[in-house]
Protein backbone atom coordinates (compact mmCIF):
# COMPACT_ATOMS: atom_id res chain seq x y z
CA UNK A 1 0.00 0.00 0.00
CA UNK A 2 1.23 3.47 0.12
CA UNK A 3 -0.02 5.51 2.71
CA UNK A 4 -0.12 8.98 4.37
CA UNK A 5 -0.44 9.39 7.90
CA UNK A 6 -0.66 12.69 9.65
CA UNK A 7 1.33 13.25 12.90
CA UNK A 8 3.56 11.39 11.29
CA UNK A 9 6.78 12.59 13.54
CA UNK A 10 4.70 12.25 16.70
CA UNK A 11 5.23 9.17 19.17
CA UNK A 12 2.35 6.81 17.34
CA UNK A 13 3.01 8.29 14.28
CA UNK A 14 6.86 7.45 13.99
CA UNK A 15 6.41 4.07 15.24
CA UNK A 16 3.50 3.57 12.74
CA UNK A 17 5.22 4.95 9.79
CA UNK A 18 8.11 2.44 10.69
CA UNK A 19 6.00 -0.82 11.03
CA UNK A 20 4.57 0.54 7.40
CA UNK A 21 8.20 0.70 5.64
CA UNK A 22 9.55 -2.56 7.49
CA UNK A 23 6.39 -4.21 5.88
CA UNK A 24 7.29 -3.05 2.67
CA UNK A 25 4.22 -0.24 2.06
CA UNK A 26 5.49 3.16 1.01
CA UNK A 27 4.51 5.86 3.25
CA UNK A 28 3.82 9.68 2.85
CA UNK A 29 3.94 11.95 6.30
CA UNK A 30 2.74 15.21 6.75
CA UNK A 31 4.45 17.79 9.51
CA UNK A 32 4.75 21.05 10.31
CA UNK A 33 8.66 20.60 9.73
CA UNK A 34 9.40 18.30 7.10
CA UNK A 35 13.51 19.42 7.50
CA UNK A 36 13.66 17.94 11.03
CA UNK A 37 11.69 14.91 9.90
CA UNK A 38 13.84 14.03 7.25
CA UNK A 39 16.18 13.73 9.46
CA UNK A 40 14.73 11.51 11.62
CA UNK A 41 13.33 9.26 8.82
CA UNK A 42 14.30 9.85 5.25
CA UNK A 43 12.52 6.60 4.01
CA UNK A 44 9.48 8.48 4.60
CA UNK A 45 8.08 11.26 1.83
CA UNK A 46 7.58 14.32 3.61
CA UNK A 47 5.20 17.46 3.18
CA UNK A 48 4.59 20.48 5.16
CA UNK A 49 1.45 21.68 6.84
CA UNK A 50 -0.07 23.76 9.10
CA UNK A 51 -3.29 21.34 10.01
CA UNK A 52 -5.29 24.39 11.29
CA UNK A 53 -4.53 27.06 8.79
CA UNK A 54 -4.37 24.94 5.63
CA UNK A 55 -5.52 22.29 3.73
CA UNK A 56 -2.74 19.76 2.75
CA UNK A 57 -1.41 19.88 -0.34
CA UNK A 58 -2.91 17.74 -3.51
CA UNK A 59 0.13 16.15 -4.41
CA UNK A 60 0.92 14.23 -0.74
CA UNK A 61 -2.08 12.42 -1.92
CA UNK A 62 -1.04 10.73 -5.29
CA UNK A 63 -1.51 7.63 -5.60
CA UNK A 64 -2.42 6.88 -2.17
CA UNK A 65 -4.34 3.88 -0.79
CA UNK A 66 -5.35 4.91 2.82
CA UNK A 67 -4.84 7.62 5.22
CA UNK A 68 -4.03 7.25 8.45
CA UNK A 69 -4.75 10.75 10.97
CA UNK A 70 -2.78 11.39 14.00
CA UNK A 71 -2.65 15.02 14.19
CA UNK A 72 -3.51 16.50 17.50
CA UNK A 73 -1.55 19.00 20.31
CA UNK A 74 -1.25 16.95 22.97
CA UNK A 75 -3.40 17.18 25.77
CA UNK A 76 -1.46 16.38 28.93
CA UNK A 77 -0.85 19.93 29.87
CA UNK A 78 -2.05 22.65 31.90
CA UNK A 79 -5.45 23.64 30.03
CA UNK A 80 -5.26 27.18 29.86
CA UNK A 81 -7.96 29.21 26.70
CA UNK A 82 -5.03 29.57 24.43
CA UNK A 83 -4.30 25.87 25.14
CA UNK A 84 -7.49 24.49 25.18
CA UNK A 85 -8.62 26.32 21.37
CA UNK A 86 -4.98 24.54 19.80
CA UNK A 87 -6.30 21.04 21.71
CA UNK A 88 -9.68 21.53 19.86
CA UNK A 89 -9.21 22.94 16.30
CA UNK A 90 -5.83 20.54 15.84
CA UNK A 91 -8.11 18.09 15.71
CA UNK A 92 -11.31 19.69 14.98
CA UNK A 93 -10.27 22.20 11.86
CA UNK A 94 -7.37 19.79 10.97
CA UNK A 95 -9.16 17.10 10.66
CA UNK A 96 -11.78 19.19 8.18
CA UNK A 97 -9.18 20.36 6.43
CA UNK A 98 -7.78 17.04 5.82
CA UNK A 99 -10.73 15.62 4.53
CA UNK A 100 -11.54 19.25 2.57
CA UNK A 101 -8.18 17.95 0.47
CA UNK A 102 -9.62 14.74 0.51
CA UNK A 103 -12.81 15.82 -1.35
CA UNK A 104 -10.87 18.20 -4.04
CA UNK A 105 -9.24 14.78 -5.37
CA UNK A 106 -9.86 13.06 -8.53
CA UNK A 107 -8.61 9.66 -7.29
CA UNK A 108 -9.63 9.45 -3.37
CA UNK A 109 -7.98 7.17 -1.19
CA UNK A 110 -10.35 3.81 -0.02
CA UNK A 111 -9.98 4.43 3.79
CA UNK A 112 -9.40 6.89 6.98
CA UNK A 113 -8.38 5.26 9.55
CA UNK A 114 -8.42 8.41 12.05
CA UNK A 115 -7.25 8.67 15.91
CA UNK A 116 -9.69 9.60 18.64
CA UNK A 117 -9.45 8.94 22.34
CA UNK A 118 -11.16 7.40 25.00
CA UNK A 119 -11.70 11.08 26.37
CA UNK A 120 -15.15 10.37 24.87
CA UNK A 121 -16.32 8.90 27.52
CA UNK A 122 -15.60 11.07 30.43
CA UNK A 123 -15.44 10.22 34.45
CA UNK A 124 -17.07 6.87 34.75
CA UNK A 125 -16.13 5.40 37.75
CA UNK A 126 -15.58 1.99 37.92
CA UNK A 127 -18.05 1.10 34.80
CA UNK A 128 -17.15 -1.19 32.00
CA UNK A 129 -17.61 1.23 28.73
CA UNK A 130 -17.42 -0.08 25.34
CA UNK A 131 -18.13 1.79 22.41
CA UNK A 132 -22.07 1.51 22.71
CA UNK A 133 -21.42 3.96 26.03
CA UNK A 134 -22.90 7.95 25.38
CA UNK A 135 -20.12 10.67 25.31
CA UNK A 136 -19.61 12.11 29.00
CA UNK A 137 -19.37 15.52 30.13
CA UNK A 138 -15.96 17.68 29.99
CA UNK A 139 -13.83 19.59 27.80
CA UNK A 140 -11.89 16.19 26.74
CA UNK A 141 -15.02 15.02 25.78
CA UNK A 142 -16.80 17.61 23.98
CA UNK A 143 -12.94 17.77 22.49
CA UNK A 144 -13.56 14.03 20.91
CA UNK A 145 -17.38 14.66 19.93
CA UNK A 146 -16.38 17.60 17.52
CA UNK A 147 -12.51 15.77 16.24
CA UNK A 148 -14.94 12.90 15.06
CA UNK A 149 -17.98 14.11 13.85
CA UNK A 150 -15.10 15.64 11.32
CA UNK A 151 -13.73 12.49 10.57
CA UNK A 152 -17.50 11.07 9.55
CA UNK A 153 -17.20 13.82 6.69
CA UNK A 154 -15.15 11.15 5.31
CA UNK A 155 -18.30 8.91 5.09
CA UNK A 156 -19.69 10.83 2.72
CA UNK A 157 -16.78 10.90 0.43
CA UNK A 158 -17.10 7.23 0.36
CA UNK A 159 -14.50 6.22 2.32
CA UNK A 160 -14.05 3.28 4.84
CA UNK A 161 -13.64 5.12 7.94
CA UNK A 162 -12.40 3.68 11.08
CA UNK A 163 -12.58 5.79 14.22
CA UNK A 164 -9.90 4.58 16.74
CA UNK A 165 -10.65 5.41 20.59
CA UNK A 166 -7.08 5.40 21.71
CA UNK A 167 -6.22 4.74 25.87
CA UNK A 168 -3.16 5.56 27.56
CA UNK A 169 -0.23 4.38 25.24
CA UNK A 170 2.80 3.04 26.90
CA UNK A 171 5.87 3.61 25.76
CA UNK A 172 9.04 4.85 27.52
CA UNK A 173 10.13 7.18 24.65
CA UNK A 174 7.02 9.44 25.35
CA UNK A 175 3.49 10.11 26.80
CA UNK A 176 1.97 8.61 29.61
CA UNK A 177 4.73 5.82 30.62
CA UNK A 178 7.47 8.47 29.96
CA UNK A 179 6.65 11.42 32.76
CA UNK A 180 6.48 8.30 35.11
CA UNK A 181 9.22 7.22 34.92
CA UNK A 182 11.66 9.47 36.81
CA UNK A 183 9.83 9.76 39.88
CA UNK A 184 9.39 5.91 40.14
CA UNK A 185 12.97 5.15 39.52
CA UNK A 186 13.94 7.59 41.90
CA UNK A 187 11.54 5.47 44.71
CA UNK A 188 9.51 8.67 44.69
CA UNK A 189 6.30 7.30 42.56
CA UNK A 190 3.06 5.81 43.72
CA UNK A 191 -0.79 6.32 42.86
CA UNK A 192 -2.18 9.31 41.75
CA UNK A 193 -5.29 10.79 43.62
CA UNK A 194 -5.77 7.86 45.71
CA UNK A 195 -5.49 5.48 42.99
CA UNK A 196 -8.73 4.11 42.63
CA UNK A 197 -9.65 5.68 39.39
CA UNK A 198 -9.02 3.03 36.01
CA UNK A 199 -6.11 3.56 33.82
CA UNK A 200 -7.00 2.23 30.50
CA UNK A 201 -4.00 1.37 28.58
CA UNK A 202 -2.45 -0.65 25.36
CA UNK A 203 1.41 -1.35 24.81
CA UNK A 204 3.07 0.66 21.40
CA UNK A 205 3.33 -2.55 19.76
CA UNK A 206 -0.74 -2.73 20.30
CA UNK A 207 -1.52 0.67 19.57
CA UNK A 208 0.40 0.31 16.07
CA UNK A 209 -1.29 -3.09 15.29
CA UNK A 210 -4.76 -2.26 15.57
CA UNK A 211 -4.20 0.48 13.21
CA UNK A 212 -2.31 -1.30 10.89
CA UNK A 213 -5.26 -4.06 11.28
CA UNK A 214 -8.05 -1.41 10.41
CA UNK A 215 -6.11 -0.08 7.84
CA UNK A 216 -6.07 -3.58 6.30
CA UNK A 217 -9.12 -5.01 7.30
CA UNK A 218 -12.38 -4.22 4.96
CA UNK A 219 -14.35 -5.39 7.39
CA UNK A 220 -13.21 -2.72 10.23
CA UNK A 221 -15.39 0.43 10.19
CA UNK A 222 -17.04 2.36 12.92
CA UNK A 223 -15.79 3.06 16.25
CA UNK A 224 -12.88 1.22 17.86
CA UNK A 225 -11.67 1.09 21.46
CA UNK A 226 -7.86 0.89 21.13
CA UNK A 227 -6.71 -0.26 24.71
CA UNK A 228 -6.05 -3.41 26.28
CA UNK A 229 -8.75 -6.02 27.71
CA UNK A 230 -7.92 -5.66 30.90
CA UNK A 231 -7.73 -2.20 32.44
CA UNK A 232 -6.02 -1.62 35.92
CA UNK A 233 -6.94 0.66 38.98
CA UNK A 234 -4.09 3.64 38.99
CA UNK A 235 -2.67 2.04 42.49
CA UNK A 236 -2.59 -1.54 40.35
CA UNK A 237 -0.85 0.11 37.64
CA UNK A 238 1.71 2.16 40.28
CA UNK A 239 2.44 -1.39 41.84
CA UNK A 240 3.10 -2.70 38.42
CA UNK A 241 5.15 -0.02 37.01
CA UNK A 242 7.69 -0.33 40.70
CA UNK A 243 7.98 -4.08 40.17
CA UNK A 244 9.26 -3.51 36.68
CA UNK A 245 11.58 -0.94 37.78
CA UNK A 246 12.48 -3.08 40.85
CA UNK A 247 11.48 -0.29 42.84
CA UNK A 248 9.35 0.83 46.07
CA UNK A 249 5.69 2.65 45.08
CA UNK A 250 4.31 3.46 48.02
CA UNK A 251 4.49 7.45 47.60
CA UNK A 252 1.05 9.00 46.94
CA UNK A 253 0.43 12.21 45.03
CA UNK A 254 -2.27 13.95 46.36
CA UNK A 255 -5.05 15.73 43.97
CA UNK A 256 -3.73 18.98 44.89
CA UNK A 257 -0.63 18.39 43.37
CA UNK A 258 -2.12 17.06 39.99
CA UNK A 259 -3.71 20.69 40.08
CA UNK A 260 -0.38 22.59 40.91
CA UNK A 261 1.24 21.07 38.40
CA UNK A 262 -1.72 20.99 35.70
CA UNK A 263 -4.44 23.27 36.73
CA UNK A 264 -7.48 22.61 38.47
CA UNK A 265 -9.49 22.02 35.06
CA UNK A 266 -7.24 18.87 33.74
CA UNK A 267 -6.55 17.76 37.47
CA UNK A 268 -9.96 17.13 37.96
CA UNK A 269 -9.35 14.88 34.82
CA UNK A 270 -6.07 13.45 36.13
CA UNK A 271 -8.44 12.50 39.34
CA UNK A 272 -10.91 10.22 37.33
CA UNK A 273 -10.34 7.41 34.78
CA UNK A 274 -12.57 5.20 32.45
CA UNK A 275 -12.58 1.52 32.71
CA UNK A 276 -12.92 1.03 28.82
CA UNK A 277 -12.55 -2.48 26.97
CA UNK A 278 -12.11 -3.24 23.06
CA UNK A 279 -15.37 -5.08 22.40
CA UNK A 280 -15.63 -4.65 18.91
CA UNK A 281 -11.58 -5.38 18.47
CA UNK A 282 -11.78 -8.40 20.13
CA UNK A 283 -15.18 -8.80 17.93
CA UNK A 284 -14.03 -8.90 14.68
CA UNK A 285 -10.86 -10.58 15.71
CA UNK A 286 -7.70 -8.55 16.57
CA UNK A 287 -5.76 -10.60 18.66
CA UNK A 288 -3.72 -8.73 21.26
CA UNK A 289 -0.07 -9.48 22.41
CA UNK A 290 -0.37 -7.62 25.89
CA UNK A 291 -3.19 -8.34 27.90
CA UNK A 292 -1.69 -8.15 31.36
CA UNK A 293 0.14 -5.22 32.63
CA UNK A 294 2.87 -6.97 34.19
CA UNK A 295 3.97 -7.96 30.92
CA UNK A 296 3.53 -4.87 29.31
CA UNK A 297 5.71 -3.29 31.27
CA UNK A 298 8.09 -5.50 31.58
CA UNK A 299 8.22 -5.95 27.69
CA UNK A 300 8.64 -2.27 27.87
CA UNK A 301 11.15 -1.59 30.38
């Protein structure tokens, strides 16, 4: 195949647009700075753009099977007006302006395989959620309502689309697993909040096959929950993470520091969790390689 994936420098995207070229599929990625990209991966074709002020140009798209959309500012940071409108139109206006490109071509591409996030569902407790579950309440999830009711624009272009709910990826080279990691090496790490809240995560190597899998896959549309069967309680997942490291995690942090260090908007976040599962993965067959988060980790680490 040859594909283009947006985000393509990012921490999914990277990885992704490597598993593509190992399996032999030529791959186009889109970035603000192709210069710096090219220098990280020169197997890759790259283009410039500006997802929010500009549709990407025609000629990224030639010839190209599927489309794979990462682009997003990242979310895990203090959520202050100016930060909050880049969180929403990334997605929201550069996802429209993705598929505006999208509709100008002669030749479309057969599928759009584009990222969302479990932020969909908001706080819920300790309830199972699959993808039947309503949207909850919250920026992060209003945030996901809007980024993919501009993906389903694709739809009507007569595309396959597959919406991808992503959890929390692990992976020490960034995200979630990465700001962990100091503290709990240094013996200072522990559960968040009290712990109790559900982390719902999925290993790199997981992440990357499910959306290599929909990409694939005719028979993959819709929504799907990207994150491991078997969520863990934040104090489950702090125990796990110091027996990987071979290190104590016994040292709370308090809600009160979640809003020092992030504001009291995505604190209040930080403080709940959703206990999400991948029905319709599992469903139509994607078979996992990290179901327990012992192993994870310690595949990881």
């Amino acid at each position: 195949m040859k594909v283009l994936v947006t985000g393509a420098s990012g921490l999914i995207g990277s990885a992704l647009c490597d598993s593509l070229l190992v399996r032999g599929d030529s791959v186009v990625g889109l970035t603000r700075d192709p210069e710096r990209a090219r220098g990280t991966n020169p197997s890759v074709v790259w283009h410039a753009w500006e997802p929010t002020l500009e549709r990407p140009p025609a000629e990224a798209f030639d010839a190209v099977d599927g489309v794979v959309n990462l682009v997003g500012e990242k979310i895990n940071q203090r959520w202050t007006d100016e930060a909050k409108k880049r969180i929403l139109e990334s997605r929201r206006t550069g996802t429209r302006n993705l598929i505006g490109a999208i509709a100008g071509l002669q030749s479309k591409p057969r599928v759009l395989i584009s990222q969302s996030a479990i932020g969909f569902y908001g706080d819920r407790g300790d309830a199972i959620v699959d993808e039947s579950a309503q949207p909850g309440e919250g920026f992060d999830a209003d945030v996901v309502r809007e980024w993919e009711s501009a993906a389903g624009e694709a739809e009507d272009l007569g595309l396959r689309l597959a919406i991808v709910r992503t959890g929390h990826v692990l992976d020490p080279g960034g995200g979630f697993l990465a700001k962990l990691l100091q503290p709990f090496k240094l013996g200072v790490g522990g559960p968040l909040a009290g712990g109790r809240q559900y982390v719902s995560w999925i290993h790199i190597d997981d992440e990357i096959g499910i959306l290599l899998w929909a990409l694939d896959n005719e028979t993959v549309s819709g929504v799907i929950n990207s994150t491991a069967p078997k969520p863990v309680t934040n104090r489950e997942f702090s125990k796990a993470l110091g027996h990987a490291l071979g290190r104590p995690a016994a040292m709370p942090v308090p809600g009160l520091a979640l809003d020092l260090m992030y504001g009291s908007e995505f604190g209040t976040v930080l403080r709940g969790g959703q206990r999400v599962v991948p029905r319709r993965a599992t469903d139509l067959g994607y078979e996992f390689r990290f179901t327990e988060i012992d192993e994870a980790l310690g595949d990881l680490l």
